[in-house]
N, C-alpha and C. Protein backbone atom coordinates (compact mmCIF):
# COMPACT_ATOMS: atom_id res chain seq x y z
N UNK A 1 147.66 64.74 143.46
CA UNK A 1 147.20 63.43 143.89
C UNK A 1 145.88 63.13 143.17
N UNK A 2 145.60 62.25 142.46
CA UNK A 2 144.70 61.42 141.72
C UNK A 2 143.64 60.99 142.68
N UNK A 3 142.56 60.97 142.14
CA UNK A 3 141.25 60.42 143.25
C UNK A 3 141.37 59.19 143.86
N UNK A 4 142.13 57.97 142.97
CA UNK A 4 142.07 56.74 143.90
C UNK A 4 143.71 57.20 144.78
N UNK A 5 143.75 58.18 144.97
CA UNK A 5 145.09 58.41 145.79
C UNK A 5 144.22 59.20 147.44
N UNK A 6 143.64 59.84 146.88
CA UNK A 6 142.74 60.51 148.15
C UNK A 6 142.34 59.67 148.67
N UNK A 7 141.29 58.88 148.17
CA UNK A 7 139.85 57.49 148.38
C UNK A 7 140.97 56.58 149.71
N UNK A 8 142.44 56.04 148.93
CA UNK A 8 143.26 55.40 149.84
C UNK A 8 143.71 56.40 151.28
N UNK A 9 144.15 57.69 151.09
CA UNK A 9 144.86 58.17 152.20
C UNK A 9 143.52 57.89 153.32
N UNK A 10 142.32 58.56 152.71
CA UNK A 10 141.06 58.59 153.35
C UNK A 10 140.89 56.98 154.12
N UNK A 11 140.94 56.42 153.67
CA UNK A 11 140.83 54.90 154.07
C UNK A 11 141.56 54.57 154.91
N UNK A 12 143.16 54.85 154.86
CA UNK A 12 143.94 54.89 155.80
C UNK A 12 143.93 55.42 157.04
N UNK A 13 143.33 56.83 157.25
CA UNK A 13 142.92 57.93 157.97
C UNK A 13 142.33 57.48 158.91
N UNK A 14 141.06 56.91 158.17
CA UNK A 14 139.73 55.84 158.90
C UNK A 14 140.33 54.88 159.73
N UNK A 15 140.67 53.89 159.24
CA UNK A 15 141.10 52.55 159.75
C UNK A 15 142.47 53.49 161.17
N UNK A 16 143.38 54.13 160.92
CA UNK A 16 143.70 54.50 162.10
C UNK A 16 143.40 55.50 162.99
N UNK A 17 142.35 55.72 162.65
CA UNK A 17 141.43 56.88 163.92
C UNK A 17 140.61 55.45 164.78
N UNK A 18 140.31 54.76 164.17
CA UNK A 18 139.60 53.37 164.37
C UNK A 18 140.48 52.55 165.77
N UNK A 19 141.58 52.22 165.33
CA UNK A 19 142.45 51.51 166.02
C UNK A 19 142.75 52.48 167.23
N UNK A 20 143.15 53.93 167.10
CA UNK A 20 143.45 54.56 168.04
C UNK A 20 142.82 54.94 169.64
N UNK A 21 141.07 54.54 169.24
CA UNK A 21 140.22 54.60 169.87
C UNK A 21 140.35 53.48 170.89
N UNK A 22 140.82 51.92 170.25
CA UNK A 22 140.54 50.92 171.28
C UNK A 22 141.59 50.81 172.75
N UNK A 23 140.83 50.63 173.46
CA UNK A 23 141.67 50.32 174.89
C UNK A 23 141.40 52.02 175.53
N UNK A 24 140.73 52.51 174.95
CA UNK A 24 140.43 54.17 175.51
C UNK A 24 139.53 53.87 176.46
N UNK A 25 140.05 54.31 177.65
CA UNK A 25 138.00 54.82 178.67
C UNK A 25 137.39 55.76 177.98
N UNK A 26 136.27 55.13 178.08
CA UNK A 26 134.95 56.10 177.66
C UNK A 26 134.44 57.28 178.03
N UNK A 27 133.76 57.95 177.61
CA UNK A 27 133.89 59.53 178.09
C UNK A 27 132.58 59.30 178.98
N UNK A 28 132.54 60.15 180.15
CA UNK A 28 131.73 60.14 181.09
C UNK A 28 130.01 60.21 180.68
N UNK A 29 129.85 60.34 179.22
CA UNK A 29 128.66 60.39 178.71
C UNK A 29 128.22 59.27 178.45
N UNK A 30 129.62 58.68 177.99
CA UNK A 30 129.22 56.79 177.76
C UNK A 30 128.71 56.34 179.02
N UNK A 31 129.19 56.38 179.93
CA UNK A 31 128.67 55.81 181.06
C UNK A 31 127.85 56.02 181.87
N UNK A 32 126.75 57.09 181.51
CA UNK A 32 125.62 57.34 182.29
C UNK A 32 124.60 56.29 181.64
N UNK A 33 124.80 55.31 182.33
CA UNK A 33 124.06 54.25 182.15
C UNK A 33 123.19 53.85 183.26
N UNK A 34 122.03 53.42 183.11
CA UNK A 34 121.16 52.90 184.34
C UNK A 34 121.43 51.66 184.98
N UNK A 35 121.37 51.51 186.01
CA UNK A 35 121.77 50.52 186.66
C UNK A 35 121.49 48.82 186.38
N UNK A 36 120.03 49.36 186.05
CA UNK A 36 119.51 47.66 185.60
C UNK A 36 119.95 47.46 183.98
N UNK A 37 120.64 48.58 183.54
CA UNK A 37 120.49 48.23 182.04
C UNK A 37 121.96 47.84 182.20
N UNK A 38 123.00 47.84 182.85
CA UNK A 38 124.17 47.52 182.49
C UNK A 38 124.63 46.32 182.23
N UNK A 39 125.33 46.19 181.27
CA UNK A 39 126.02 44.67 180.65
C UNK A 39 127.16 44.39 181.31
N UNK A 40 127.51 43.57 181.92
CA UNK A 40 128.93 43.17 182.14
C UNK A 40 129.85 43.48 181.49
N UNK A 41 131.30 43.87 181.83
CA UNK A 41 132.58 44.07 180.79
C UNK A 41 133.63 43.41 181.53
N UNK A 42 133.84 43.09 182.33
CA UNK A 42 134.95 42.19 182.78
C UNK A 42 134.29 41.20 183.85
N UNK A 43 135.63 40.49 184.10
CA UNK A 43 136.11 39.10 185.22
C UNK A 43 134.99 39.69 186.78
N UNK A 44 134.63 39.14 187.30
CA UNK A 44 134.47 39.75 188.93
C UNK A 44 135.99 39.99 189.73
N UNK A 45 135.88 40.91 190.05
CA UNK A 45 136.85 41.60 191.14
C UNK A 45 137.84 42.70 190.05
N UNK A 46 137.41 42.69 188.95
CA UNK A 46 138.68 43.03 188.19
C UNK A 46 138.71 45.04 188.56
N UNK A 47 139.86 45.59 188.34
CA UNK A 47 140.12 46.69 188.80
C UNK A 47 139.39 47.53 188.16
N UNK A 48 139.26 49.01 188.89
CA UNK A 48 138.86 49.85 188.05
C UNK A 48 139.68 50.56 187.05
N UNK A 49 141.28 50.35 186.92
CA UNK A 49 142.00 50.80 185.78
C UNK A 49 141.89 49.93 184.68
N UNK A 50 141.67 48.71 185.56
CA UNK A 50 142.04 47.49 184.44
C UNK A 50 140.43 47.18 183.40
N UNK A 51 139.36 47.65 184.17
CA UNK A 51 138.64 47.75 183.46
C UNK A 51 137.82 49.16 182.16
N UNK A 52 138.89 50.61 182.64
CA UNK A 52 139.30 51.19 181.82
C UNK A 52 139.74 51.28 180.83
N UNK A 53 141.11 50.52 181.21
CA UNK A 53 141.45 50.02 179.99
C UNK A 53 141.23 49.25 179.12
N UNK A 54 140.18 48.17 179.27
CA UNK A 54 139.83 47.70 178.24
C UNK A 54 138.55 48.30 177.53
N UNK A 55 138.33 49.09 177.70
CA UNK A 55 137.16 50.72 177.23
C UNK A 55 136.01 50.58 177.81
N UNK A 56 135.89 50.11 178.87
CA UNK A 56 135.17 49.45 179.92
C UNK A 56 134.45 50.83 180.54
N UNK A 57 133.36 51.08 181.29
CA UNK A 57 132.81 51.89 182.74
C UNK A 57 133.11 51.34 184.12
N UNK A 58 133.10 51.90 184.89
CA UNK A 58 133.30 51.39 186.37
C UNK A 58 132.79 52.34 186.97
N UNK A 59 132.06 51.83 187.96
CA UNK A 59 131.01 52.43 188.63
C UNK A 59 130.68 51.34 189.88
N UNK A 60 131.57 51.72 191.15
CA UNK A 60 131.34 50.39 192.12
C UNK A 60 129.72 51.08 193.31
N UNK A 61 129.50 52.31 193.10
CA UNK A 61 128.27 52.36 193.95
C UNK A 61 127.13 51.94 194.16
N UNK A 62 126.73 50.81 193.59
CA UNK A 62 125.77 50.48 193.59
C UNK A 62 125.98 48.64 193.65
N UNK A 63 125.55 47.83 194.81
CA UNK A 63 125.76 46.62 194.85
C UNK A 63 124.87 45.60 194.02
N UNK A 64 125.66 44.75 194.09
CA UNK A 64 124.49 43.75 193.35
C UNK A 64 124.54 43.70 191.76
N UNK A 65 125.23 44.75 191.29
CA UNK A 65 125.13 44.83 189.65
C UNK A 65 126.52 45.01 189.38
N UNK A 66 126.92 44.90 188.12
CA UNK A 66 128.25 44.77 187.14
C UNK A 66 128.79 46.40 187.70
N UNK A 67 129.99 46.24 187.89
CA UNK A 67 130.78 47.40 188.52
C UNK A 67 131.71 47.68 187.14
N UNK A 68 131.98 46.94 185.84
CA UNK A 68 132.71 46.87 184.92
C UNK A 68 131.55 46.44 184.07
N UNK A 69 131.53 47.91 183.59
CA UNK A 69 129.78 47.55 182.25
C UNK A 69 130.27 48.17 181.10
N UNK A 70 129.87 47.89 180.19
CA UNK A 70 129.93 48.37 178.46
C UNK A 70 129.35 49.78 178.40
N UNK A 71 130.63 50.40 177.70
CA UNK A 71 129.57 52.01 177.49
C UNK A 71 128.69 51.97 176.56
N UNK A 72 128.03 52.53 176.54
CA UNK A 72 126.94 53.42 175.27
C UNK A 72 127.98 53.42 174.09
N UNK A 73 127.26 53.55 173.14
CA UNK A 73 128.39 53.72 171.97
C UNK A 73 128.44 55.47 171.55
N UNK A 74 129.11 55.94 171.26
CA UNK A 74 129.44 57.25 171.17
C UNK A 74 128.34 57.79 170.36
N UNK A 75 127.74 59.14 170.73
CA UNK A 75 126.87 59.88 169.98
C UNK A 75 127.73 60.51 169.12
N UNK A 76 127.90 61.17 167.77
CA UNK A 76 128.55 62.04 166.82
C UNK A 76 127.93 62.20 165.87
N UNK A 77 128.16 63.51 165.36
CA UNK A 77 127.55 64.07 164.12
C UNK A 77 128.66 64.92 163.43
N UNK A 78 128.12 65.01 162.25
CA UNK A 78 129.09 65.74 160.92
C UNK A 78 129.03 67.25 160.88
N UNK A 79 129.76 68.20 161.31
CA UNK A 79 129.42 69.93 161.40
C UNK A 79 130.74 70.42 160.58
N UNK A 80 130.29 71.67 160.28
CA UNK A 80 131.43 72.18 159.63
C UNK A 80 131.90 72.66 160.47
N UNK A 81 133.79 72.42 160.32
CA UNK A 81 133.92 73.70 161.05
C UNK A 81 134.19 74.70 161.24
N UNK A 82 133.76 75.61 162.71
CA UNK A 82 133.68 76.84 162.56
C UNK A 82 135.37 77.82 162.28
N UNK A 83 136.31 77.10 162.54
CA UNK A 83 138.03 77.31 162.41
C UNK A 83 138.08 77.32 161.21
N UNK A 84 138.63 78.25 160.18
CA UNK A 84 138.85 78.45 158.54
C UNK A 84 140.20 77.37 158.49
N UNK A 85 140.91 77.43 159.74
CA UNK A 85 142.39 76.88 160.35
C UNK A 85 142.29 75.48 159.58
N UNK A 86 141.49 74.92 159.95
CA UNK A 86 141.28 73.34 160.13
C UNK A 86 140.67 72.56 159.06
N UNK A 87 140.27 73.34 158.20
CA UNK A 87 139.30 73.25 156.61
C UNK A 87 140.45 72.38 155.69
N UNK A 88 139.52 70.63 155.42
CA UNK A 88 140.15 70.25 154.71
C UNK A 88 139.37 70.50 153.38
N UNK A 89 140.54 70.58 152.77
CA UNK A 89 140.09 70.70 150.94
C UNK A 89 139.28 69.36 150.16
N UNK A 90 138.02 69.74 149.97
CA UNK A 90 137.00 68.86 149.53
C UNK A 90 136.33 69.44 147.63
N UNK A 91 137.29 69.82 147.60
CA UNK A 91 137.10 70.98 146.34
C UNK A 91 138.12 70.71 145.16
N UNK A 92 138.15 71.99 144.11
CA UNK A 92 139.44 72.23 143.78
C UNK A 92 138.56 74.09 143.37
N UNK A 93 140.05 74.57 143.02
CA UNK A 93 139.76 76.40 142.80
C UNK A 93 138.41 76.35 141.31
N UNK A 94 137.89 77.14 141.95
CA UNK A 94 136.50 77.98 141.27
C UNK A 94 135.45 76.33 141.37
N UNK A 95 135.71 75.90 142.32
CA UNK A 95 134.53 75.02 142.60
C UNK A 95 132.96 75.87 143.62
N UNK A 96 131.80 75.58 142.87
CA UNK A 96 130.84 76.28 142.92
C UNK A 96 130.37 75.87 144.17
N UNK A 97 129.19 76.71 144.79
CA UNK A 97 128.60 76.34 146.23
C UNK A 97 127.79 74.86 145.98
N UNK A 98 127.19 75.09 144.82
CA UNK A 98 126.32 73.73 144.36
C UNK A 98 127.22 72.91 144.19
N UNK A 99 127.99 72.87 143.28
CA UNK A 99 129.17 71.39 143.15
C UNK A 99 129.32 70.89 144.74
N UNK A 100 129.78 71.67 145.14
CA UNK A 100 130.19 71.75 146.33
C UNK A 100 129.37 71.28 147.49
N UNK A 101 128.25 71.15 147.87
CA UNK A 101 127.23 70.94 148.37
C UNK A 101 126.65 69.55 148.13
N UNK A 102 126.77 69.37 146.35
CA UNK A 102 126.28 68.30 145.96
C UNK A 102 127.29 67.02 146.41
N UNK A 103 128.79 67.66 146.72
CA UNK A 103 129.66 66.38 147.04
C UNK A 103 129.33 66.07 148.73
N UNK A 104 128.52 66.50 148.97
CA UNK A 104 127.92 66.18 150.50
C UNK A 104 129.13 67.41 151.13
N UNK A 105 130.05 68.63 151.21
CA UNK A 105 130.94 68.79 151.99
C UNK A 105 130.37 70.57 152.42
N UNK A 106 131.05 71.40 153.40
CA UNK A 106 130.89 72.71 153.16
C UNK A 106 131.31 73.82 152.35
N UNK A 107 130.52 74.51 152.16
CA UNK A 107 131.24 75.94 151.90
C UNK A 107 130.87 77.26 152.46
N UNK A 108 132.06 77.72 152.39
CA UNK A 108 131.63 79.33 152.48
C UNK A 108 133.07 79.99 151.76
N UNK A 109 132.55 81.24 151.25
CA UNK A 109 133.29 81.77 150.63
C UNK A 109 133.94 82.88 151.16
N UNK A 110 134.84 82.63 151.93
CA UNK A 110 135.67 83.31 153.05
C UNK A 110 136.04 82.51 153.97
N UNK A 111 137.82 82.49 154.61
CA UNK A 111 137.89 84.42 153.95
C UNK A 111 139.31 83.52 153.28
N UNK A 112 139.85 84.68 152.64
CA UNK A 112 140.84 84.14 151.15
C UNK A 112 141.87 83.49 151.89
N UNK A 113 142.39 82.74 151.04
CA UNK A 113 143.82 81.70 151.04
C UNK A 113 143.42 80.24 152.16
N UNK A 114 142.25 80.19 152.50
CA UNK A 114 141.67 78.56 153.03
C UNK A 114 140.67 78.09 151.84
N UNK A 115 140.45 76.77 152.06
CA UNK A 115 139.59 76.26 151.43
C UNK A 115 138.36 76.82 151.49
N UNK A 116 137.35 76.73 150.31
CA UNK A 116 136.15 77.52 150.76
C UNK A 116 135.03 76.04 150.39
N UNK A 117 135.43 74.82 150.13
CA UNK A 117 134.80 73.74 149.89
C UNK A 117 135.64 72.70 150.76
N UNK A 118 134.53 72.59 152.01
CA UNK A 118 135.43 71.75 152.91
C UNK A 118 134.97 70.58 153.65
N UNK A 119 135.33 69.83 153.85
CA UNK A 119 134.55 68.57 154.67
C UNK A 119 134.22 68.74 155.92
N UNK A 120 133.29 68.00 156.21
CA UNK A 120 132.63 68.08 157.38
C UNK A 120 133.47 67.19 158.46
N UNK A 121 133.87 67.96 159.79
CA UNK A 121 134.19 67.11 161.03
C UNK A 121 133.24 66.31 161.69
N UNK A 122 133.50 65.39 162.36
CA UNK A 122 132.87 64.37 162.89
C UNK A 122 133.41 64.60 164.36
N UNK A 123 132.45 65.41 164.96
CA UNK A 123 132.60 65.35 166.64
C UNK A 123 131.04 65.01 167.54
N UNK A 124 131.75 64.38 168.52
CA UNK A 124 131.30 63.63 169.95
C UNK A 124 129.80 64.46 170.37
N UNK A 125 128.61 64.11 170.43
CA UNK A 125 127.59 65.24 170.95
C UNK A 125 127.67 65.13 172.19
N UNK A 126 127.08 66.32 172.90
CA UNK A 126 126.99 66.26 174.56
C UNK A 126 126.18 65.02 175.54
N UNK A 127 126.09 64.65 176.16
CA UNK A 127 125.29 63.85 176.88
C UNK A 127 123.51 63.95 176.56
């Protein structure tokens, strides 16, 4: 596969990790939100599934304020990872730690028959 063949799958990849996300509830980190800071996300009275589903928080304990509020937007960062399993190929064979490094991705050299030049995952940080 040719580089503008990667650049596209990659693009593709993106755009449906993208789409897959919408209509998701938010992870309980999104929604530790303060009370006075919350934004509205739905209709008044609307449910707490129904406002799930539209990637909404719900949180009815507290009166007087939006029970259907906007999460936080997701914290994430780029790590390698620690699974040799899961190592996508960001390389090609006898690519150096520096080449390698310089294309922004990881390496390590071990252990044989995985990639040893690999891209970085993009996961969720803790609260």
């Amino acid at each position: 596969m040719d580089v503008k063949g990667i650049c596209l799958f990659f693009v593709i990849l993106a755009v449906a990790l993208i789409d897959s996300t919408e209509g998701k509830p938010p992870s309980k980190c999104q929604c530790k939100i303060a009370a006075r800071e919350r934004r509205n996300c739905g209709p008044p009275g609307i449910s707490a599934a129904d406002c799930r589903k539209a990637g909404c928080c719900f949180n009815a304990s507290v009166p007087g304020i939006p029970w259907c509020f906007t999460a936080k937007p997701k914290k994430v960062k780029k790590v390698c990872p620690a699974d040799p399993r899961i190592r996508v190929n960001c390389g090609y064979p006898g690519i150096t730690a520096k080449e390698c490094l310089s294309r922004r991705c990881c390496f390590r050299a071990h252990p044989a028959g995985v990639p040893w030049c690999f891209y970085r995952r993009t996961v969720e940080e803790g609260c």
